[in-house]
Protein backbone atom coordinates (compact mmCIF):
# COMPACT_ATOMS: atom_id res chain seq x y z
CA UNK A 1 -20.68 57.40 39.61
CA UNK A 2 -17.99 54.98 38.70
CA UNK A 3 -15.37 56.18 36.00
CA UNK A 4 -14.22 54.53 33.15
CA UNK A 5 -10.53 54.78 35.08
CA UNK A 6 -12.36 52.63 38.12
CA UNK A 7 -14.62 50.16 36.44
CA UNK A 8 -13.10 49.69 32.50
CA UNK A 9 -15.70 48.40 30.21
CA UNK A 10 -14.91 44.51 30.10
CA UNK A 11 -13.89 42.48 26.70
CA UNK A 12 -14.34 38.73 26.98
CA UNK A 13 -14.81 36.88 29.90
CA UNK A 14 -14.81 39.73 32.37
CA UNK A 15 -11.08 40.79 31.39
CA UNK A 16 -11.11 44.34 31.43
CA UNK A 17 -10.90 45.70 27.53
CA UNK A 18 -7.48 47.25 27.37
CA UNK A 19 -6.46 44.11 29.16
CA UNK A 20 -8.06 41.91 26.52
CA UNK A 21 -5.99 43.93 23.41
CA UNK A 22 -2.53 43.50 25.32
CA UNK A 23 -3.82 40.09 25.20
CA UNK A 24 -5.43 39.38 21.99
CA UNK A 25 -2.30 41.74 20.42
CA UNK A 26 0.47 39.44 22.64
CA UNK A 27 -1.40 36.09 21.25
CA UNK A 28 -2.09 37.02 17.48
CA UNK A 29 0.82 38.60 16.39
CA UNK A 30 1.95 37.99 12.67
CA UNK A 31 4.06 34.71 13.36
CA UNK A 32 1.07 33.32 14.92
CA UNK A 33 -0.83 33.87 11.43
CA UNK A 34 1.78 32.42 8.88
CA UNK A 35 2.59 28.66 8.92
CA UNK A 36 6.33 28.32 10.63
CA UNK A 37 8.63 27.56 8.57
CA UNK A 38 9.72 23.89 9.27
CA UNK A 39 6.49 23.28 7.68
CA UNK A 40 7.15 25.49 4.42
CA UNK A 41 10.48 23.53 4.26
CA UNK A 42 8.48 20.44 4.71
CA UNK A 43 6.40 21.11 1.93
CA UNK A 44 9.37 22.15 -0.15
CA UNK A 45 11.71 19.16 0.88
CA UNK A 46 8.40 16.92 -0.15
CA UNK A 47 7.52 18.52 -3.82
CA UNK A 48 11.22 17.97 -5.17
CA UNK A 49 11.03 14.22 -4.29
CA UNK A 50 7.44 14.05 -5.88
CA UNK A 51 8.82 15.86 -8.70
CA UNK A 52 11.67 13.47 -9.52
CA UNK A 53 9.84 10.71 -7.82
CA UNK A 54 6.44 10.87 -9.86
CA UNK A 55 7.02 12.56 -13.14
CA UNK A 56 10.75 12.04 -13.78
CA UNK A 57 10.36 8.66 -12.96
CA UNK A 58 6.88 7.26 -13.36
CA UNK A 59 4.31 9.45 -15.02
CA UNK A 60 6.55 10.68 -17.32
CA UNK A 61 9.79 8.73 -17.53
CA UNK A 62 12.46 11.66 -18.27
CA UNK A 63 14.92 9.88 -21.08
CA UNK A 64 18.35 11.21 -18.99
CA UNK A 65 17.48 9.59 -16.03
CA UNK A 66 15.94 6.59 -17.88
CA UNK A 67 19.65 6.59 -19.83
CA UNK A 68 21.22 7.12 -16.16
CA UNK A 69 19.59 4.04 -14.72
CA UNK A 70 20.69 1.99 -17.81
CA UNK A 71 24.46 2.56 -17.81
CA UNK A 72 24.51 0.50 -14.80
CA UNK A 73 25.65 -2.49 -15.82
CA UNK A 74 24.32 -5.02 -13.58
CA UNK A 75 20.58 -3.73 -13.84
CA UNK A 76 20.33 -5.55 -17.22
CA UNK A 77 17.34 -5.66 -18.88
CA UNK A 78 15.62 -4.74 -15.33
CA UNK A 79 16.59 -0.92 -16.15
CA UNK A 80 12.90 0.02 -16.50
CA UNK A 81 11.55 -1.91 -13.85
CA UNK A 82 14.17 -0.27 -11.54
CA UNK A 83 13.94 3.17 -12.61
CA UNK A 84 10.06 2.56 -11.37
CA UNK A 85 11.02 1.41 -8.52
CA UNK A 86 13.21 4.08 -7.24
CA UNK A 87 10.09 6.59 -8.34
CA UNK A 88 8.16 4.62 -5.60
CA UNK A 89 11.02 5.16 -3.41
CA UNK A 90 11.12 8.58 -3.57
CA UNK A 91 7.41 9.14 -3.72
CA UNK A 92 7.95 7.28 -0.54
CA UNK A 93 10.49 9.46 0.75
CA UNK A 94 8.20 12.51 0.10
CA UNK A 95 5.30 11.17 1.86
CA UNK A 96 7.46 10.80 4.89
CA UNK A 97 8.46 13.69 4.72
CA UNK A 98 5.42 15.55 4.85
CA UNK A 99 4.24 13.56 7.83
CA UNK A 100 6.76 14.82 9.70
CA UNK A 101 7.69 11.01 11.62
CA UNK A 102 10.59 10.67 13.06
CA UNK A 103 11.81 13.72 11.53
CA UNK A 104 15.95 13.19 12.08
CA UNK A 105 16.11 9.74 10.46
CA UNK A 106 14.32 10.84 7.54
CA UNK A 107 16.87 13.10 6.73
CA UNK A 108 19.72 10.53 7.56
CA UNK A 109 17.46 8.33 5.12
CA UNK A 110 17.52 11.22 2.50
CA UNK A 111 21.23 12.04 2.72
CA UNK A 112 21.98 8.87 2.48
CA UNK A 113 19.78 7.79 -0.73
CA UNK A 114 20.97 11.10 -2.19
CA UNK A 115 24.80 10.48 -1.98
CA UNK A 116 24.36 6.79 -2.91
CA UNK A 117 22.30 7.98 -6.15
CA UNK A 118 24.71 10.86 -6.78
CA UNK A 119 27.76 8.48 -6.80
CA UNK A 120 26.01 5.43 -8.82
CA UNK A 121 25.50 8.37 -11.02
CA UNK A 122 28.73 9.75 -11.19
CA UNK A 123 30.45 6.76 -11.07
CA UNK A 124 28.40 4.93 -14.06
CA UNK A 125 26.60 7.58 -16.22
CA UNK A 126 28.69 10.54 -16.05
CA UNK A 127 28.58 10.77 -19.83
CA UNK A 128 25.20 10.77 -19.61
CA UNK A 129 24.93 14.04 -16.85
CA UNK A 130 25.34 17.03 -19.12
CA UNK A 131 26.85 19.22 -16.08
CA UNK A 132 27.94 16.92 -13.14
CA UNK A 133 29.44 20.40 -11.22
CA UNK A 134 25.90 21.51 -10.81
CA UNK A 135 23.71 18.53 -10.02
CA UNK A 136 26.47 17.94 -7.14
CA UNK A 137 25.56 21.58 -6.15
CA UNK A 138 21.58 21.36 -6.45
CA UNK A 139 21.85 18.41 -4.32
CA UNK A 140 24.32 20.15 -1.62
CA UNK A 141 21.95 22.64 -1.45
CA UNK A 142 19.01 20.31 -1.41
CA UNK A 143 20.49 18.27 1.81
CA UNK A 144 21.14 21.19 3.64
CA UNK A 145 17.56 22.05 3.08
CA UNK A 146 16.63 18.81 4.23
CA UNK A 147 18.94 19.69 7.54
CA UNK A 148 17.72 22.92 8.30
């Protein structure tokens, strides 16, 4: 009579059961069951540019960045159609990054349209920004976000 010690009772495809746990236990451990985190920052990254993109821009114009984009003098009477514009661009922005494509030039792309925005803003509208100190911080922290 064969033992249990000889002959183990057998899990899924003829691996032996306690063979089949060290398995299954190896393959779903808890970082296999929660999404990793590059795509949480994704996700993250993507929402703040849909944010400012969609309802600060175009749903919902917000009136300081509306007043932002008009102190810049040569935007005219094209303040509107501009402030739509970069709404699209950062919709944009937050579509590509959520698919993920070419993943280091997006955030060149991102640090790059951040620090030119932050500067035209600084540079023409700061008496429009109620506190300059922390939308320079936000966005610090927001690129190295977008680096991580």
């Amino acid at each position: 009579m064969k033992t249990w010690r000889n002959n183990p009772p057998t899990g899924k495809a003829g691996i032996p059961a306690h063979d089949f746990q060290r398995w299954f236990r190896r393959r779903m451990d808890w970082r296999v069951l929660r999404p990793a985190p590059g795509i949480i920052a994704r996700f993250v990254i993507a929402s703040v540019w849909f944010y400012h993109g969609l309802m600060n821009k175009i749903l919902a114009p917000s009136v300081v960045h509306a007043s932002v984009v008009d102190s810049v003098p040569f935007f005219g009477t094209q303040a509107g159609f501009i402030l739509t514009v970069i709404g699209l661009l950062e919709t944009l922005v937050g579509f590509w990054v959520l698919s993920g494509y070419r993943s280091r030039f997006c955030a060149v792309f991102q640090t790059f349209f951040l620090v030119i925005m932050n500067a035209g803003g600084l540079f023409y509208a700061l008496h429009v920004i109620a506190d300059p100190v922390a939308m320079l911080l936000n966005n610090i922290v927001f690129m190295a976000l977008i680096w991580l």
